[in-house]
Protein backbone atom coordinates (compact mmCIF):
# COMPACT_ATOMS: atom_id res chain seq x y z
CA UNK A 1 153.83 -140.60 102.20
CA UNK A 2 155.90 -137.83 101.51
CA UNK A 3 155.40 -135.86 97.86
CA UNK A 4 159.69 -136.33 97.96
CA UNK A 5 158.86 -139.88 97.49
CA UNK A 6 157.29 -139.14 94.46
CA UNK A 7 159.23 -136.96 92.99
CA UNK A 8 162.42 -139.84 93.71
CA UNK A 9 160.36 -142.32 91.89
CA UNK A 10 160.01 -139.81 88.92
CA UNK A 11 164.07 -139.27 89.51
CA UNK A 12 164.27 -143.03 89.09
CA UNK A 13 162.47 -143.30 86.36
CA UNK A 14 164.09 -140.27 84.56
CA UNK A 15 167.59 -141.42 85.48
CA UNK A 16 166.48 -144.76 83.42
CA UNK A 17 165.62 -142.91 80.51
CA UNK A 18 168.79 -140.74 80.52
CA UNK A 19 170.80 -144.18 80.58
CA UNK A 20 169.11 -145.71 77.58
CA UNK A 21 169.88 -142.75 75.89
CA UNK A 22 173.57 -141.82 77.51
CA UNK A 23 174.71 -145.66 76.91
CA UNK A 24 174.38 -145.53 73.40
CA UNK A 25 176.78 -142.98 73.50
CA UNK A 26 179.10 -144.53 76.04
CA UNK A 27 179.48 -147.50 73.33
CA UNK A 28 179.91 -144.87 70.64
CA UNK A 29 182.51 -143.09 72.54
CA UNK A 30 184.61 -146.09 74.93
CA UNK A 31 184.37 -148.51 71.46
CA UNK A 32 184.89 -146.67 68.35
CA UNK A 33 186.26 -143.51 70.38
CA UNK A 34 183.48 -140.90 68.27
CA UNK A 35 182.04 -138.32 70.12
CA UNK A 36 178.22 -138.36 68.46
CA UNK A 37 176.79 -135.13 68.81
CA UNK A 38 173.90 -136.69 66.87
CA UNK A 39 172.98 -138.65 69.32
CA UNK A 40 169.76 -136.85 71.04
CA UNK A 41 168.40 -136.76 67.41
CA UNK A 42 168.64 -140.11 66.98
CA UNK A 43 166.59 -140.09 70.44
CA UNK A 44 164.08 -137.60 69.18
CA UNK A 45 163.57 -139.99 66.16
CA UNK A 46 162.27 -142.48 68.27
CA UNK A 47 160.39 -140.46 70.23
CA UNK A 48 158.71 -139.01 66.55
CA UNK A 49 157.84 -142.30 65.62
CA UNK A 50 156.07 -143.08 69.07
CA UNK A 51 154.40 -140.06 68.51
CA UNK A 52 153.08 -141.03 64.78
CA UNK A 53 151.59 -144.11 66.04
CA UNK A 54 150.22 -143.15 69.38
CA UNK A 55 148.23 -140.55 67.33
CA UNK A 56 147.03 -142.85 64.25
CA UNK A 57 143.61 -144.38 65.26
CA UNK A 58 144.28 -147.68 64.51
CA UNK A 59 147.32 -148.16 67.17
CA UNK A 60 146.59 -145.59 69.59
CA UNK A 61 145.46 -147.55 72.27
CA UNK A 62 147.12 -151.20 70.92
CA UNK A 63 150.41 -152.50 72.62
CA UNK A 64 151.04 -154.10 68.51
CA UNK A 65 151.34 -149.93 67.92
CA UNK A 66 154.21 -149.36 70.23
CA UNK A 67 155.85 -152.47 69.55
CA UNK A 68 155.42 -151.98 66.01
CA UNK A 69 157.14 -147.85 66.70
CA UNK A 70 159.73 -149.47 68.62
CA UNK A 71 160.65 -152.31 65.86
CA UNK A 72 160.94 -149.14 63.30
CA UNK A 73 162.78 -147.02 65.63
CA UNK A 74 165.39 -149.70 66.13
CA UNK A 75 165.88 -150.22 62.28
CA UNK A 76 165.89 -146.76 62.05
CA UNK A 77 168.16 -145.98 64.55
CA UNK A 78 170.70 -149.14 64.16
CA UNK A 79 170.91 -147.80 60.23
CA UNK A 80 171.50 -144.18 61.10
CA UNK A 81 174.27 -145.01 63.50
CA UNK A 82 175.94 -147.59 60.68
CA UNK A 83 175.28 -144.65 58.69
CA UNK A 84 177.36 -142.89 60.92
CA UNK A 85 180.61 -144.72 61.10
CA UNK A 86 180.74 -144.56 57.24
CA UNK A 87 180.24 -140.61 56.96
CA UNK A 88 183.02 -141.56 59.57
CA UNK A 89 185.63 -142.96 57.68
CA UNK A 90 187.42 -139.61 55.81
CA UNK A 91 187.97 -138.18 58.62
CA UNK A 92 189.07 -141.24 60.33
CA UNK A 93 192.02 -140.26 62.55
CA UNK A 94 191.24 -136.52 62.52
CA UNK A 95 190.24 -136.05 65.95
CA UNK A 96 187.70 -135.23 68.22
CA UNK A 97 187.00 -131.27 66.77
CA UNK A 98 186.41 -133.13 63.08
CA UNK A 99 184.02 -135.78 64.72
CA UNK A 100 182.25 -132.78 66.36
CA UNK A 101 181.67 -130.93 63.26
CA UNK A 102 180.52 -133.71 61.02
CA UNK A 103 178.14 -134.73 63.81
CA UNK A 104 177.04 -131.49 64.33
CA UNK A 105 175.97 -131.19 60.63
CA UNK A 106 174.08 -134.40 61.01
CA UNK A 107 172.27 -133.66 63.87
CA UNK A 108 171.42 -130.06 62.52
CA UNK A 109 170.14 -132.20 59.17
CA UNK A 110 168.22 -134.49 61.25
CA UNK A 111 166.56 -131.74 63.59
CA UNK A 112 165.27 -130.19 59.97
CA UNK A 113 164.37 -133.59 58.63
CA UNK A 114 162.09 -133.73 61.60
CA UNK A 115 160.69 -130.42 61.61
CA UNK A 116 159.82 -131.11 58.13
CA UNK A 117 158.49 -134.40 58.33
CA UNK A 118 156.37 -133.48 61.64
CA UNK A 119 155.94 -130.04 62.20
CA UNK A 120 157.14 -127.32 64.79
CA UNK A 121 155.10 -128.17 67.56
CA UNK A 122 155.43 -130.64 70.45
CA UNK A 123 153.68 -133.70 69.69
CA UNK A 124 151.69 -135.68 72.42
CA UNK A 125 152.58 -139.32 72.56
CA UNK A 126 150.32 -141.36 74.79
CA UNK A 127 151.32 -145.14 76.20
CA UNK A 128 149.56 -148.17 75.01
CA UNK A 129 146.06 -148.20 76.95
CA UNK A 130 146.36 -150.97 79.02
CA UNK A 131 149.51 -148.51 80.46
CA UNK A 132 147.85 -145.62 80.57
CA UNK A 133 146.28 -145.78 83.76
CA UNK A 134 147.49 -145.05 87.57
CA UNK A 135 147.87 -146.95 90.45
CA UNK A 136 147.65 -145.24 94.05
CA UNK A 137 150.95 -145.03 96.46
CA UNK A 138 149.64 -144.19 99.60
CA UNK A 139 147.91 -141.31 99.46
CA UNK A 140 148.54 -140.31 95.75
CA UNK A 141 147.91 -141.75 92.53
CA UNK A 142 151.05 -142.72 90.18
CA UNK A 143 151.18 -143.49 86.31
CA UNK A 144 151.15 -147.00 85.68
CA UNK A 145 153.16 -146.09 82.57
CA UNK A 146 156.19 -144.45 84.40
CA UNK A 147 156.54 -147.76 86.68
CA UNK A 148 156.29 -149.99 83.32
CA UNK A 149 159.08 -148.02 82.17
CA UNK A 150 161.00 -148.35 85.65
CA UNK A 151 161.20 -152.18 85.12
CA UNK A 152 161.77 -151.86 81.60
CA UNK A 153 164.95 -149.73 81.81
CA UNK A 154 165.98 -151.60 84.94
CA UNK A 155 165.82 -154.89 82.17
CA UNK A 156 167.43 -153.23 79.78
CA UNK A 157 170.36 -151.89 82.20
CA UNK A 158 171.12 -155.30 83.58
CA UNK A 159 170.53 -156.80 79.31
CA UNK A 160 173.61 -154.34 78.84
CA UNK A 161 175.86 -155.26 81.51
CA UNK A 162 175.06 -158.93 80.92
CA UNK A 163 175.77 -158.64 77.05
CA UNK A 164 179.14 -156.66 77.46
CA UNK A 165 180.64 -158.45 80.09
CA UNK A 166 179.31 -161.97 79.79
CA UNK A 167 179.27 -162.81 76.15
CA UNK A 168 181.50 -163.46 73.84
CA UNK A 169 180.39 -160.42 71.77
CA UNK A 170 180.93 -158.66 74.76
CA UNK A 171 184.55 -159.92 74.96
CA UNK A 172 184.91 -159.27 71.50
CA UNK A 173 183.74 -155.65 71.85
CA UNK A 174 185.82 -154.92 74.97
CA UNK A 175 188.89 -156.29 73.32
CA UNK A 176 188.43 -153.84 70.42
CA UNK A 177 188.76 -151.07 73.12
CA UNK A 178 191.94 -152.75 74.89
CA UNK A 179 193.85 -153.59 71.78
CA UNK A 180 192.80 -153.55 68.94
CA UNK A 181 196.17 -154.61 67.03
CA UNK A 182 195.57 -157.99 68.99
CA UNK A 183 192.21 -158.48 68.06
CA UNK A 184 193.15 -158.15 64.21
CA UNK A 185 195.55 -160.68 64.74
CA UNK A 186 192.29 -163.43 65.41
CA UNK A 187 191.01 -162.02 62.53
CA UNK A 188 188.51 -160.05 63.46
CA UNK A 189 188.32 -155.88 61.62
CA UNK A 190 188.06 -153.80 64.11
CA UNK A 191 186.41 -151.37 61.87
CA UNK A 192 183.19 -153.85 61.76
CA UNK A 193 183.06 -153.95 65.44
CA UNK A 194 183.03 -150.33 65.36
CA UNK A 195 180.53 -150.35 62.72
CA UNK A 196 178.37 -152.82 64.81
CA UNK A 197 178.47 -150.79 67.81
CA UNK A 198 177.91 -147.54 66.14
CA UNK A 199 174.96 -149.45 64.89
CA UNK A 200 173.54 -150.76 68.32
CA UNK A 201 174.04 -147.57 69.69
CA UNK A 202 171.92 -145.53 67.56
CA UNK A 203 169.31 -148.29 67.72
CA UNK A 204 169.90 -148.30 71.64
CA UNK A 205 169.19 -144.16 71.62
CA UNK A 206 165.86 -144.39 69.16
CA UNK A 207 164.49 -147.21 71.38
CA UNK A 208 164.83 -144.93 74.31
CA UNK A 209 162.98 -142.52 72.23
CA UNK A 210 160.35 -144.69 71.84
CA UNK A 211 159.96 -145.72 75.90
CA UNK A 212 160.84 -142.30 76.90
CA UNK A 213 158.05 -140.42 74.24
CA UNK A 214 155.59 -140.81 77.24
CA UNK A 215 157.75 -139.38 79.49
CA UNK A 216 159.28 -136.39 77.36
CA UNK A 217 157.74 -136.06 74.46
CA UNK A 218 158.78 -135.07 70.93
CA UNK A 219 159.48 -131.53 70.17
CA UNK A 220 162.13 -129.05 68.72
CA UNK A 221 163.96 -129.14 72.19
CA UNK A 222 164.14 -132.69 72.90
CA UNK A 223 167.25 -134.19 70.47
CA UNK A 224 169.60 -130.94 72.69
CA UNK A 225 167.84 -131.28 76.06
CA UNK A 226 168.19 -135.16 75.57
CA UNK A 227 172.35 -134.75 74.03
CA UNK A 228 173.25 -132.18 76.98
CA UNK A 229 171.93 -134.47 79.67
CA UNK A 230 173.56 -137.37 78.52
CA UNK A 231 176.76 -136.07 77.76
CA UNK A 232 176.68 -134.87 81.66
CA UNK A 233 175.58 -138.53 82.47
CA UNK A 234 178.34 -139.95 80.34
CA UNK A 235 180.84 -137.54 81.90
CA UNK A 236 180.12 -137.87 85.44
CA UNK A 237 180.05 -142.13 84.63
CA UNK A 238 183.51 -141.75 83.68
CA UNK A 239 184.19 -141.03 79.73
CA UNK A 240 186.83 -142.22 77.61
CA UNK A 241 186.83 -146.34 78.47
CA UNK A 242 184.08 -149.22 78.35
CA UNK A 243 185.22 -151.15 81.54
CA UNK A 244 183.37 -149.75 84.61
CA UNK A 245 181.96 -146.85 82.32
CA UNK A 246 178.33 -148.91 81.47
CA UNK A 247 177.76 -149.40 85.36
CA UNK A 248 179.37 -145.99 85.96
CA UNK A 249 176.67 -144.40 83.05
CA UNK A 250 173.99 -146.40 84.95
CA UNK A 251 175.00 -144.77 88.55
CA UNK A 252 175.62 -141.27 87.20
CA UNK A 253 172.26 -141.13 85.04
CA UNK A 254 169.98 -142.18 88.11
CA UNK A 255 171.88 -139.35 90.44
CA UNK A 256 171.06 -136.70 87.76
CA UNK A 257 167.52 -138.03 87.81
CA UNK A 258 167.01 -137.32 91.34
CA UNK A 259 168.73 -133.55 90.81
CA UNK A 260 166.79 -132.92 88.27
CA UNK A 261 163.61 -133.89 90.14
CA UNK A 262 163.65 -134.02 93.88
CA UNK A 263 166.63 -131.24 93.48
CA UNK A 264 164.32 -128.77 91.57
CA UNK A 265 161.58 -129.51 93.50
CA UNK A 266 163.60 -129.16 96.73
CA UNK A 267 165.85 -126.80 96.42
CA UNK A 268 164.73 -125.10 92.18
CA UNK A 269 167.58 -122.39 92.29
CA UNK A 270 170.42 -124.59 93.18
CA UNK A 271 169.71 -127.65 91.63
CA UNK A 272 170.93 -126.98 88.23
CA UNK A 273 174.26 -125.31 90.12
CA UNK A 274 174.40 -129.56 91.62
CA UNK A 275 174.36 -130.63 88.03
CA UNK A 276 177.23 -128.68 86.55
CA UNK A 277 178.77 -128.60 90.06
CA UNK A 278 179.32 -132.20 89.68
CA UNK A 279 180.50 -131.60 86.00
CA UNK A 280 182.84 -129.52 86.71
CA UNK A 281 184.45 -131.28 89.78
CA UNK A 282 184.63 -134.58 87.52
CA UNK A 283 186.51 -132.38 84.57
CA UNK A 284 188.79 -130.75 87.46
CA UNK A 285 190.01 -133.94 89.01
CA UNK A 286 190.39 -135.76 85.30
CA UNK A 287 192.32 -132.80 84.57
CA UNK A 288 195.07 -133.57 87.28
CA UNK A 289 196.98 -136.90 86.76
CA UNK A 290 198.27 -137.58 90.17
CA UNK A 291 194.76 -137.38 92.04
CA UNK A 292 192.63 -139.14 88.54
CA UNK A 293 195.69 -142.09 90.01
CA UNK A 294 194.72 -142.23 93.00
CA UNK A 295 191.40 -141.91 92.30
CA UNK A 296 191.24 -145.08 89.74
CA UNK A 297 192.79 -147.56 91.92
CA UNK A 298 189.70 -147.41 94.01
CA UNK A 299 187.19 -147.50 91.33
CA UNK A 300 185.70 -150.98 90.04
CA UNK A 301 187.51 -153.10 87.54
């Protein structure tokens, strides 16, 4: 077996983690249209409370311990990001460049928050010990974690798509993207769905955390390594609507998982030119009107 395949299965599983994390932010962004620069802290959060109970005696080998870190995150996180659309509301209408500052501020309050809660230093978080072990591929060995997590995000993917598109809080939810004057009219506030999603999408991005502690663990780099790579993710997935954009998130975050493993590993000098190559070529052609056209009428509904 090739050490490529290897490094693809880490790309899979890192492109899983970047989608829990980057379609948190889709939500955020297609549904109440707020561009959450906070959003890797709220990631790093999680991953900071899988880190205090992976290191506490009594849970660190328990599965109740990580379930019990991600039940926390997700309050956590779901109250940070309600939190969020109500530090929201005076500068409702302001724009983009307002949104960016205020979440800016919160993430820089958050990142010192977590400093001083849990130090400076990266912080080991370990999976539950019936996860901890490998299982052999061949000729190599391969966490039994990382392929845990695999199946977990692949759940969690296909939960997503299933809730937004086949539910009826999934209609309701699109419907507050397509009109929103029209969804008043049933009487339903917008301005609660938007609280709601704000919600689940913080406690979407502190779950991840939580899974992806094991993976990339907690330190003073994570919440802006985590927020630049899924702002690429939600980018190349196709920014600025809900329709298509979940699946598109899911497709985009699993192709920057393989560049940023089997690329560096393959080819390390050009891999992170791939990345922003891609970025770039995504902003050029959304930045011309008669080819974005053309572009959309072959893209999925």
């Amino acid at each position: 077996m090739s050490p490529y395949l290897i490094d693809g299965i880490d790309g899979i599983a890192f492109g899983l983690l970047l989608f829990t994390a980057a379609a948190g932010l889709t939500l955020a962004f297609g549904v109440a249209d707020i561009l959450n620069l906070a959003h890797g802290t709220f990631y790093a959060v999680g991953a900071y409370i899988a880190a205090a109970f992976t290191t506490t005696a009594a849970t660190t080998t328990t599965l109740g311990g990580f379930a019990a870190a991600f039940a926390i995150a997700l309050l956590i996180g779901g109250a940070a990001g309600a939190g969020l659309a109500v530090a929201h509301l005076p500068i409702a209408g302001r724009g983009h460049l307002a949104q960016v500052m205020l979440t800016l501020g919160v993430a820089g309050i958050g990142a010192d928050l977590l400093v001083t809660v849990f130090g400076a230093d990266d912080l080991p978080a370990a999976p539950p010990s019936h996860l901890a072990g490998s299982v052999h591929l061949a000729a190599f060995t391969y966490p039994t974690y990382r392929l845990v997590f695999i199946a977990t995000g692949l759940v969690l993917a296909a939960g997503l798509h299933l809730v937004i598109y086949r539910t009826k809080a999934g209609a309701i939810v699109r419907a507050c993207v397509d009109d929103r004057a029209i969804l008043a009219t049933i009487g339903i506030r917008p301005a609660v769905v938007q609280v709601a999603v704000l919600a689940a999408a913080g406690g979407l991005a502190a779950v991840g955390g939580v899974l992806g502690a094991p993976i990339i663990g907690p330190g003073t780099t994570t919440a802006p390594t985590i927020m630049l790579l899924s702002l690429v993710v939600v980018v190349l997935g196709g920014a600025g609507s809900l329709r298509g954009s979940i699946r598109g998130t899911f497709v985009a975050a699993l192709v920057v998982g393989q560049i940023q493993t089997v690329g560096v590993a393959t080819v390390p000098r050009f891999a992170p030119f791939a990345l922003m190559g891609a970025l770039a070529t995504v902003l050029a052609v959304a930045a011309h009107p008669r080819l974005r056209r053309r572009l959309s009428t072959r893209r999925w509904a």
